[in-house]
C-alpha atoms as a PDB file:
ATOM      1  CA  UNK A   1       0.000   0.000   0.000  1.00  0.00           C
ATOM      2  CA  UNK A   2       3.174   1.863   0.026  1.00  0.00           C
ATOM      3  CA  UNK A   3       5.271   3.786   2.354  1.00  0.00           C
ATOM      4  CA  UNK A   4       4.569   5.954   5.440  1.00  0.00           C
ATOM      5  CA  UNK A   5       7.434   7.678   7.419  1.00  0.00           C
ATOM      6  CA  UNK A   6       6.007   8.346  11.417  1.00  0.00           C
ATOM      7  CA  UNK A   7       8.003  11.093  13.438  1.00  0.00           C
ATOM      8  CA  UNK A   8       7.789  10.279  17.341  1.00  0.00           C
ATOM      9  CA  UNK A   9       6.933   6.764  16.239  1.00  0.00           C
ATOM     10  CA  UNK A  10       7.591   4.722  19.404  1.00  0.00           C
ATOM     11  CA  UNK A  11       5.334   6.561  21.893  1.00  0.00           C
ATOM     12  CA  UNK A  12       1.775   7.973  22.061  1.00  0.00           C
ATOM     13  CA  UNK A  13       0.040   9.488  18.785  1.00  0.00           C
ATOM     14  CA  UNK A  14       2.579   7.983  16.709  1.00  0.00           C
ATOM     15  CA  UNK A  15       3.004   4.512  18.131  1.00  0.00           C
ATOM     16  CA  UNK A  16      -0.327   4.264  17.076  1.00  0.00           C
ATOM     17  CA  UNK A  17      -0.327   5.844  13.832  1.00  0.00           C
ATOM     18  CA  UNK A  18       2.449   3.323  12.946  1.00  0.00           C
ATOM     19  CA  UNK A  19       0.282   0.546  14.359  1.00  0.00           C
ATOM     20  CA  UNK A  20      -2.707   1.822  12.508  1.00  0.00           C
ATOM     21  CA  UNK A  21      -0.758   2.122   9.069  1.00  0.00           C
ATOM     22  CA  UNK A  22       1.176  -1.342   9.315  1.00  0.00           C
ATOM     23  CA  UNK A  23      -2.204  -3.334   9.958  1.00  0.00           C
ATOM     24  CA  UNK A  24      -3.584  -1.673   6.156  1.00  0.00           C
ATOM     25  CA  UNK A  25      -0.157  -3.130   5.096  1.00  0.00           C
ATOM     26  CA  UNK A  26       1.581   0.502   4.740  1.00  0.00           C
ATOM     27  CA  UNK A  27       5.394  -0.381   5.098  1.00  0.00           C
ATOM     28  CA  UNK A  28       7.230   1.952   7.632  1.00  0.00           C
ATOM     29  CA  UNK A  29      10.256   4.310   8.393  1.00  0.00           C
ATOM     30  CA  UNK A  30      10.087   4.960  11.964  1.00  0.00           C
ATOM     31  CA  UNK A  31      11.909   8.621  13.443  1.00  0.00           C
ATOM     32  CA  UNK A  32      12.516   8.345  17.508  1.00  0.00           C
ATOM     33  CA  UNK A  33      15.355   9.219  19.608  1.00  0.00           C
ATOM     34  CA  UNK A  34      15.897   5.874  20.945  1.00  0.00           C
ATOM     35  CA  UNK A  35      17.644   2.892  19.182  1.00  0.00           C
ATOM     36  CA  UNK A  36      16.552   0.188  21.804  1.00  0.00           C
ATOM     37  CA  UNK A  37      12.905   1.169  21.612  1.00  0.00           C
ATOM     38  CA  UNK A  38      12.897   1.919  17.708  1.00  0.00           C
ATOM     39  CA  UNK A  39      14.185  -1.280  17.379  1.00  0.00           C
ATOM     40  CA  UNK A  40      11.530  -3.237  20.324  1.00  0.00           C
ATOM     41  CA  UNK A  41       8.755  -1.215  18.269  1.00  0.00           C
ATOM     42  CA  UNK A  42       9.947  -2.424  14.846  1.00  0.00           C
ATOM     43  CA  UNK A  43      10.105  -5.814  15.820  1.00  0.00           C
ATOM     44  CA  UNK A  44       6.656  -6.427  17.084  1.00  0.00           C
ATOM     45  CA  UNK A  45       5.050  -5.004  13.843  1.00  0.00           C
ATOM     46  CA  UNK A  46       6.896  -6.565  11.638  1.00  0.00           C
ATOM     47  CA  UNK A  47       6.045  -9.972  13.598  1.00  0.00           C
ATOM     48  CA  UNK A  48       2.845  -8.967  13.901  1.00  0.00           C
ATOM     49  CA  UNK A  49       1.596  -7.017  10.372  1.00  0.00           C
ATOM     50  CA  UNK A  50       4.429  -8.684   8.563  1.00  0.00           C
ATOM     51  CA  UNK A  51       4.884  -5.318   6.765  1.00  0.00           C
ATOM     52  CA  UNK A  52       8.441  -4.035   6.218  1.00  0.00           C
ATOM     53  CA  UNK A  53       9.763  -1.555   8.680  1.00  0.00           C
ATOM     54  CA  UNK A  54      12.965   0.835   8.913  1.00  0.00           C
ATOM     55  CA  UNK A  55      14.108   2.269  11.758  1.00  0.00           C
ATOM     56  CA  UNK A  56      15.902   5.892  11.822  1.00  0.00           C
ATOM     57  CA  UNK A  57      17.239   7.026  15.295  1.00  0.00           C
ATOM     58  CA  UNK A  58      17.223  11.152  15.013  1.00  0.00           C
ATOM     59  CA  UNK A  59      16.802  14.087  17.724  1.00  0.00           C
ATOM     60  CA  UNK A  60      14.605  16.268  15.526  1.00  0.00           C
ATOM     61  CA  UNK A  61      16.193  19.222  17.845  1.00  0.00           C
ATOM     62  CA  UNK A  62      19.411  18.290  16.346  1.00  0.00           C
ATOM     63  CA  UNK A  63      19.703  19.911  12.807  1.00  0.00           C
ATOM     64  CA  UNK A  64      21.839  17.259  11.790  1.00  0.00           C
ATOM     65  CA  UNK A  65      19.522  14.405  12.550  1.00  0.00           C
ATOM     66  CA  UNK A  66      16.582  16.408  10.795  1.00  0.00           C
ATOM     67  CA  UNK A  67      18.653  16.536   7.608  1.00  0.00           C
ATOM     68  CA  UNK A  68      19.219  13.228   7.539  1.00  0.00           C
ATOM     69  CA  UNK A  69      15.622  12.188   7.771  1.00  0.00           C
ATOM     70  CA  UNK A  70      14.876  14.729   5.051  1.00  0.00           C
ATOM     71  CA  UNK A  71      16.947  12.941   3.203  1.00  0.00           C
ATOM     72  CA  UNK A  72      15.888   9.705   3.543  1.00  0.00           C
ATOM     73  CA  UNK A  73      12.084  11.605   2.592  1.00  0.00           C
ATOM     74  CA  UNK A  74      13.973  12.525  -0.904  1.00  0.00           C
ATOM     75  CA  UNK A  75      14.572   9.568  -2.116  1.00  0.00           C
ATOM     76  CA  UNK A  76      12.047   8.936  -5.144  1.00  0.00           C
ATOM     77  CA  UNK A  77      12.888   5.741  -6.571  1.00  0.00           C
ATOM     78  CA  UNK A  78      14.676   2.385  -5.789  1.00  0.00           C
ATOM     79  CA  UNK A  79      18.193   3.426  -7.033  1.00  0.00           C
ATOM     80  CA  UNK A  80      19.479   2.531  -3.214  1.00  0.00           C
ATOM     81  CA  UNK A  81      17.876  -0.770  -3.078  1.00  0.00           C
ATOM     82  CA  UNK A  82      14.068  -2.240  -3.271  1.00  0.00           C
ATOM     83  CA  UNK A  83      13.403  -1.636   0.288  1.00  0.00           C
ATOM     84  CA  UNK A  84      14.238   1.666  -0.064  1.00  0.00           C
ATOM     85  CA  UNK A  85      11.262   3.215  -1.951  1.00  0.00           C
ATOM     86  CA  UNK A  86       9.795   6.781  -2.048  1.00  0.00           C
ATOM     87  CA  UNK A  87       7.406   7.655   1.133  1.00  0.00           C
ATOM     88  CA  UNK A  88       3.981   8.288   0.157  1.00  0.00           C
ATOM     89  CA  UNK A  89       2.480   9.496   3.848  1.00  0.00           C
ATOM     90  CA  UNK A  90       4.748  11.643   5.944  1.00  0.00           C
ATOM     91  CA  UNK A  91       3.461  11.805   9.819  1.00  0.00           C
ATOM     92  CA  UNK A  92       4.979  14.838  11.646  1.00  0.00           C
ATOM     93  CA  UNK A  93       4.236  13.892  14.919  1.00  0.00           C
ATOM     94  CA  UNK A  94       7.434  14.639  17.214  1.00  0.00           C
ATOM     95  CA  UNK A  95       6.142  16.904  19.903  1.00  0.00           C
ATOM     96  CA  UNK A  96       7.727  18.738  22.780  1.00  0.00           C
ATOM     97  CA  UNK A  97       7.100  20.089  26.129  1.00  0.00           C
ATOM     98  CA  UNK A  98       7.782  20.978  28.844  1.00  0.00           C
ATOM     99  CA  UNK A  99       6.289  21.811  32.566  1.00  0.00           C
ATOM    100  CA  UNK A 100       8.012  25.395  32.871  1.00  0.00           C
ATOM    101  CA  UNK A 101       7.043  29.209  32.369  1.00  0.00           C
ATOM    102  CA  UNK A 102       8.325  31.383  29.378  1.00  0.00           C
ATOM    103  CA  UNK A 103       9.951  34.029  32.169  1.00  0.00           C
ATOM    104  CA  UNK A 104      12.476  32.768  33.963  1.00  0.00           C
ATOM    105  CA  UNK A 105      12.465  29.291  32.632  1.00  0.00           C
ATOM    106  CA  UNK A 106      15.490  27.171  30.398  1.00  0.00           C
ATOM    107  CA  UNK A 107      16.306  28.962  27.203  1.00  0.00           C
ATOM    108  CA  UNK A 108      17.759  26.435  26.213  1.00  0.00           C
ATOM    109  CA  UNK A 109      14.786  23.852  26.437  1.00  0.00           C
ATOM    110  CA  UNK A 110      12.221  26.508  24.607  1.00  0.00           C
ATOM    111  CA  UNK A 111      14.550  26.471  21.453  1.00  0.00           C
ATOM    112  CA  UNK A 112      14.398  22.580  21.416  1.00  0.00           C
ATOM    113  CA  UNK A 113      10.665  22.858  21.790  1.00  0.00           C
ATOM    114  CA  UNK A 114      10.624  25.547  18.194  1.00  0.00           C
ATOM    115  CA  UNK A 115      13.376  23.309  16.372  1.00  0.00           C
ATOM    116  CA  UNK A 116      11.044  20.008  17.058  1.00  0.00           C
ATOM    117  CA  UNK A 117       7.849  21.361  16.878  1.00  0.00           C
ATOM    118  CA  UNK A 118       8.353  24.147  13.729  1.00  0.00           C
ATOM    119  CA  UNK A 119      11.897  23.499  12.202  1.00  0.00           C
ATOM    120  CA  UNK A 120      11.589  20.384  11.990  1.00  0.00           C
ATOM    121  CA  UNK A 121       8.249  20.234  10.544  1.00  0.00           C
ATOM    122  CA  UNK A 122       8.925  23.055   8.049  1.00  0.00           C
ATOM    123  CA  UNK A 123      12.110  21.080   6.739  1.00  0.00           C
ATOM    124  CA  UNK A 124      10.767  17.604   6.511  1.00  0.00           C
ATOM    125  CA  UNK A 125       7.724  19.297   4.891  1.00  0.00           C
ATOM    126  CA  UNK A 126       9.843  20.778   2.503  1.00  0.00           C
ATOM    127  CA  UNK A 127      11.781  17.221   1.458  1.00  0.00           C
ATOM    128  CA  UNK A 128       8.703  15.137   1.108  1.00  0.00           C
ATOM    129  CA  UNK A 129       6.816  17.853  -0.879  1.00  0.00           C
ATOM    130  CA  UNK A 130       9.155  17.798  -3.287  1.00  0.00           C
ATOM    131  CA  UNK A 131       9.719  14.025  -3.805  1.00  0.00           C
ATOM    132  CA  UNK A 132       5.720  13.720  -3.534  1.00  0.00           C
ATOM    133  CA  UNK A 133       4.952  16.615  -6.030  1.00  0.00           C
ATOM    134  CA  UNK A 134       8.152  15.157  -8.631  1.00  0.00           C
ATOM    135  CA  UNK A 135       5.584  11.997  -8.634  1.00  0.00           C
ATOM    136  CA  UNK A 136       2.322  13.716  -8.485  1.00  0.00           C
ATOM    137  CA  UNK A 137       1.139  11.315  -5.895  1.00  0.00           C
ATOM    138  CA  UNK A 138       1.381  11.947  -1.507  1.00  0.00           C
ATOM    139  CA  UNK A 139       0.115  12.937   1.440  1.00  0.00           C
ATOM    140  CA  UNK A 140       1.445  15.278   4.579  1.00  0.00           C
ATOM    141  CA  UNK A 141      -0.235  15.106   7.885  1.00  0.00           C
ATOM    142  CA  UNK A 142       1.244  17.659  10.229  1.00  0.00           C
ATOM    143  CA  UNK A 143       0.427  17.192  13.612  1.00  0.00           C
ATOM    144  CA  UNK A 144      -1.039  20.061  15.511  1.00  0.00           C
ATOM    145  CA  UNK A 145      -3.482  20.897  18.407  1.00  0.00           C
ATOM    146  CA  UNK A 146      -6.512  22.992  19.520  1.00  0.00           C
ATOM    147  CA  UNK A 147      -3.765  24.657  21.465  1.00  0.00           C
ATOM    148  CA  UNK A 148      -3.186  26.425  18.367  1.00  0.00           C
ATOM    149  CA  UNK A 149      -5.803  28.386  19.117  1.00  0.00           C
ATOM    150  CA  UNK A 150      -5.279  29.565  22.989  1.00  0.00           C
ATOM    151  CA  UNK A 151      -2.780  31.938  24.661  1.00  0.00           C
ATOM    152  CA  UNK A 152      -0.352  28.765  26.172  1.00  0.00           C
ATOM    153  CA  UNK A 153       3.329  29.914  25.698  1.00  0.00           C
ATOM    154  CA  UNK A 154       5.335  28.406  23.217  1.00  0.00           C
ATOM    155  CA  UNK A 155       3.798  24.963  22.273  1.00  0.00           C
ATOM    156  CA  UNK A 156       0.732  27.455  21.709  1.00  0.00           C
ATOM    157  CA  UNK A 157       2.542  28.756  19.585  1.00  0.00           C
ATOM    158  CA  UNK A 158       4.364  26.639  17.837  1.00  0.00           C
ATOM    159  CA  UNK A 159       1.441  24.500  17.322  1.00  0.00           C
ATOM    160  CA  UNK A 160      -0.612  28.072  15.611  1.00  0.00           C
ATOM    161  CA  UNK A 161       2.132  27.904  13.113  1.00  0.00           C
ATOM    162  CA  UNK A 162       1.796  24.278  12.442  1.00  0.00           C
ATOM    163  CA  UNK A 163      -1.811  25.104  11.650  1.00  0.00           C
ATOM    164  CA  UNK A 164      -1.012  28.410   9.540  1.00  0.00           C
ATOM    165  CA  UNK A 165       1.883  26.824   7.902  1.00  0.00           C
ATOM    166  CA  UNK A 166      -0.301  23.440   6.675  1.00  0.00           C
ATOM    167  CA  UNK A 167      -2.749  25.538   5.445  1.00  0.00           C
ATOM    168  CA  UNK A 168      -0.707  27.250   3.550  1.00  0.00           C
ATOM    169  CA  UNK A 169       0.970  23.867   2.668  1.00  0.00           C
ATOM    170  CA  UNK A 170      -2.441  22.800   1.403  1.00  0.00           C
ATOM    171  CA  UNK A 171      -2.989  25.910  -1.122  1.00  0.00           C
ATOM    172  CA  UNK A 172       0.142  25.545  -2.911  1.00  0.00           C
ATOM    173  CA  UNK A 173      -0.121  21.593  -3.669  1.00  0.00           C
ATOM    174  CA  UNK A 174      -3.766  22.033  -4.832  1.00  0.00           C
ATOM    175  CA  UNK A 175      -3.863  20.236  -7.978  1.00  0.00           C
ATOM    176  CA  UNK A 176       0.225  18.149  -7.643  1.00  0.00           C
ATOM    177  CA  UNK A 177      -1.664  14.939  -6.428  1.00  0.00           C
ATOM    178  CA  UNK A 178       0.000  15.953  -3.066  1.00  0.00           C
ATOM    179  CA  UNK A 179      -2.445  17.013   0.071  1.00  0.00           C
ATOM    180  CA  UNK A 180      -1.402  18.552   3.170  1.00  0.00           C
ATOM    181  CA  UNK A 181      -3.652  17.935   6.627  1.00  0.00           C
ATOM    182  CA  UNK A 182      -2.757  19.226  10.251  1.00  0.00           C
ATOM    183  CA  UNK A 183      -4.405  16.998  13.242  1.00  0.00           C
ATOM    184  CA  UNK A 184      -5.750  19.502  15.530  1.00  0.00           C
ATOM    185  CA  UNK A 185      -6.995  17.230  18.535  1.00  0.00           C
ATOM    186  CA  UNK A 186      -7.712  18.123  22.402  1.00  0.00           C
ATOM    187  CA  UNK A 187      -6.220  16.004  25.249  1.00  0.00           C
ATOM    188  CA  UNK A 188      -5.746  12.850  24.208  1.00  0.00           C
ATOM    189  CA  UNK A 189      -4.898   9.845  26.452  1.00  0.00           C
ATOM    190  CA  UNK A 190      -1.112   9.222  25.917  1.00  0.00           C
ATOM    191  CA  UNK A 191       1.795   9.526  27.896  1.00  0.00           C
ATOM    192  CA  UNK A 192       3.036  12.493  27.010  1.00  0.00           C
ATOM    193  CA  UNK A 193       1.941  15.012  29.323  1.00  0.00           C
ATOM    194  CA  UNK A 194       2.884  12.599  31.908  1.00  0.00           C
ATOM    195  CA  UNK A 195       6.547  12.564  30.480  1.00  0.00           C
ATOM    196  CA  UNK A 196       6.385  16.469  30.415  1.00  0.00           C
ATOM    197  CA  UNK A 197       6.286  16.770  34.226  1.00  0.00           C
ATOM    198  CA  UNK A 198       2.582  18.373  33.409  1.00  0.00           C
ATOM    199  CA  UNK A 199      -0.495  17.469  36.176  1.00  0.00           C
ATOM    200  CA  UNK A 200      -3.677  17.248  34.000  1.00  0.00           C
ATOM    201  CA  UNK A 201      -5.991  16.268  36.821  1.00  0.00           C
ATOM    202  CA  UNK A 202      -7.788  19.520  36.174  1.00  0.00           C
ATOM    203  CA  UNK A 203      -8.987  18.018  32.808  1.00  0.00           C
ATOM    204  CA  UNK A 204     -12.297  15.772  33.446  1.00  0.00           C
ATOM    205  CA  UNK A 205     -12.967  12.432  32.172  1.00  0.00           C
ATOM    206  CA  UNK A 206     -15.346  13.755  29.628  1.00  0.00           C
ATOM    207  CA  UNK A 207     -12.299  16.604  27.693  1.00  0.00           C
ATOM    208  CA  UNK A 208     -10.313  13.305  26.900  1.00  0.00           C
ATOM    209  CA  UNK A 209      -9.929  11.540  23.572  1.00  0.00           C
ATOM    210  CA  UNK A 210      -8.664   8.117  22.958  1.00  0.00           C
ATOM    211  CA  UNK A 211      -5.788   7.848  20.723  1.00  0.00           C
ATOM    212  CA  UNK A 212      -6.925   4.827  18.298  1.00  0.00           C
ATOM    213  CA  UNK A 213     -10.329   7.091  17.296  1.00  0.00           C
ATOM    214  CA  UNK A 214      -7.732   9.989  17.252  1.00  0.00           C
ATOM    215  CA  UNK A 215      -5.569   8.440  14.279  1.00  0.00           C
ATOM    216  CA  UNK A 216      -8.250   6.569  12.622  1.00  0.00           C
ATOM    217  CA  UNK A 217     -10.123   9.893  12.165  1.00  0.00           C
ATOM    218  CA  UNK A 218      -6.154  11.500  10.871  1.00  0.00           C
ATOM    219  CA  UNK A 219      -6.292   9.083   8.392  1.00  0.00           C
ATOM    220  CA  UNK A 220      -9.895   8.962   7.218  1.00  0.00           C
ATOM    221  CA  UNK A 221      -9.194  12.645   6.838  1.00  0.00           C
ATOM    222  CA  UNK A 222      -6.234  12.355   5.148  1.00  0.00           C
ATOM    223  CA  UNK A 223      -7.700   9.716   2.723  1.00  0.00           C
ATOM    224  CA  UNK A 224     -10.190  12.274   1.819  1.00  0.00           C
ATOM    225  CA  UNK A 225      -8.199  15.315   1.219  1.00  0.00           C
ATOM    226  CA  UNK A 226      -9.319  17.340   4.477  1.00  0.00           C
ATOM    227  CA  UNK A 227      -7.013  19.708   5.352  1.00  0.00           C
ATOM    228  CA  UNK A 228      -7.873  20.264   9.082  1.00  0.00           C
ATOM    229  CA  UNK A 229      -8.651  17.121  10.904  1.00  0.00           C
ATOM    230  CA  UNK A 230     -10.311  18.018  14.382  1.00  0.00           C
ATOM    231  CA  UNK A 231     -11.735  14.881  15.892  1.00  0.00           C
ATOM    232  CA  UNK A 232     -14.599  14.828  18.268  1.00  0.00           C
ATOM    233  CA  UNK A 233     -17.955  17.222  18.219  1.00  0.00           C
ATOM    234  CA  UNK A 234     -17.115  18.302  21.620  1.00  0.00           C
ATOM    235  CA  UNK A 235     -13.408  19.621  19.876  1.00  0.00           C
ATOM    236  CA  UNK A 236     -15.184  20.128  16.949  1.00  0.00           C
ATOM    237  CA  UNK A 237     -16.912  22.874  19.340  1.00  0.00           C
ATOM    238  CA  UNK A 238     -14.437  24.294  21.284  1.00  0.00           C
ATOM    239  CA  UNK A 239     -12.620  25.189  17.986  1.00  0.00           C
ATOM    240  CA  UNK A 240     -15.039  27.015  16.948  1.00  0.00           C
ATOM    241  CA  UNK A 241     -15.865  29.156  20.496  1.00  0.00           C
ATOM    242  CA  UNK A 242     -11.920  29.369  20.624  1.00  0.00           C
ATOM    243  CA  UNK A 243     -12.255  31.285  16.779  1.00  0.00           C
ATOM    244  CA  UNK A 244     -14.870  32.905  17.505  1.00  0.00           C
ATOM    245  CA  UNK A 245     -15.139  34.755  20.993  1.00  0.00           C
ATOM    246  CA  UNK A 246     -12.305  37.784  21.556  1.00  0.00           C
ATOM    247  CA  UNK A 247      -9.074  37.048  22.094  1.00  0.00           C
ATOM    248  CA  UNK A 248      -9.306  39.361  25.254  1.00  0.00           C
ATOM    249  CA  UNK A 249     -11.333  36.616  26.438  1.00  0.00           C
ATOM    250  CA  UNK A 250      -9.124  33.404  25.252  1.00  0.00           C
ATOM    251  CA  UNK A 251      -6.056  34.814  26.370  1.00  0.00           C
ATOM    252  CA  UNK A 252      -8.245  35.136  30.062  1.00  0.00           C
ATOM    253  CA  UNK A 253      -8.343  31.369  29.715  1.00  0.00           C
ATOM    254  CA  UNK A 254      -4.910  30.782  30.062  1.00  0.00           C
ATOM    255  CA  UNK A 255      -2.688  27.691  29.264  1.00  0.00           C
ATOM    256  CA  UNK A 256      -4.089  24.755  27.557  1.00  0.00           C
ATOM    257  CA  UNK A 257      -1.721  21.850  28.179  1.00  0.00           C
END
């Protein structure tokens, strides 16, 4: 079914979005920081979807690691071997953060949060448009967040350009055969707020989404050319208050997390 390359792919969202695309026999590259759990993840779906799976260790903070999974997104043919054919789906799903304020907080730690969540994305972006468009055939899906609309500090923000920036993606491939989507969910049960240092028991039972509806509504919107994918009414809903009322009044709101 050909080829989808999953950022963040051994954790959360994008453990299963690789799960998801291996069982309709999608064969994988698979970005994470870890070698041992790349490698545990790799295994079971390829023992268990028998699909073919490559594994690509790569800080996406580090600029050299994003360039060379941008490269591996350039390839477009099979000159490097069979198993090395062009991706067709690109999942940028690496996300970032972190329990501290703006003021006063790591410097250091906020411009890791902008090069995984915005350079990275824009660069990877950039590769697999270009491969995709050469062969009039792809799709993007940029992961983003209804924090893209709210007043929360960086990943706010970096998440609002994610949004812009796919949009924008979307305009300029109308008509290549290439789409561009951004995944705008709410709080979805995974662990990464728990790996953040962030307390979420403010956040009743009813504002959280599982992750397997989460993906399989990505890629029913990706299948279908959407550009933004919110799942859930109740999302669905707070997207559009969050547009809608003043931004006096969402900034009042404060940090979504």
């Amino acid at each position: 079914m050909g080829t989808a390359l999953v950022t963040g792919a051994t954790a959360g969202l994008g453990l299963e979005f690789a799960w998801q695309l291996a069982t309709a026999r999608h064969d994988l590259v698979l970005v994470a920081r870890t070698q041992d759990r790349l490698d545990a993840v790799a295994a079971q779906i390829r023992a268990a979807a028998g699909v073919h799976v490559e594994v690509l260790p790569a800080d996406l903070s580090v600029p050299d690691d994003v360039a060379r999974v941008a490269e591996r997104l350039a390839v477009t043919g099979t000159e490097e071997g069979e198993r090395r054919r062009p991706v067709g789906l690109l999942v940028n799903n690496a996300g970032f953060a972190t329990a501290q304020r703006f003021v006063g907080g790591d410097l250091d730690v906020e411009l890791r949060a902008v090069d995984v969540m915005v350079r990275a994305v824009v660069q990877l972006s950039h590769a697999a448009a270009g491969q995709m468009t050469s062969r009039g055939r792809g799709a993007i899906l940029n992961v983003a967040s209804v924090a893209a609309l709210t007043a929360g500090g960086t990943y706010a923000a970096a998440k609002a350009y994610v949004r812009s920036f796919t949009e924008g993606l979307a305009v300029e491939l109308a008509g290549t055969g290439v789409t561009a989507t951004v995944l705008c969910p709410g709080f979805v049960r995974t662990e990464f707020h728990g790996r953040a240092g962030l307390s979420m028991d403010h956040v009743p039972a009813v504002g959280w989404l599982d992750a397997p509806r989460v993906v399989s509504q990505a890629l029913a919107d990706v299948r279908r050319g959407v550009v933004i994918s919110t799942p859930s009414l109740r999302y669905k809903a707070a997207s559009a208050f969050l547009r809608t009322v003043p931004r006096f009044a969402v900034r009042a709101i404060g940090t979504y997390r």
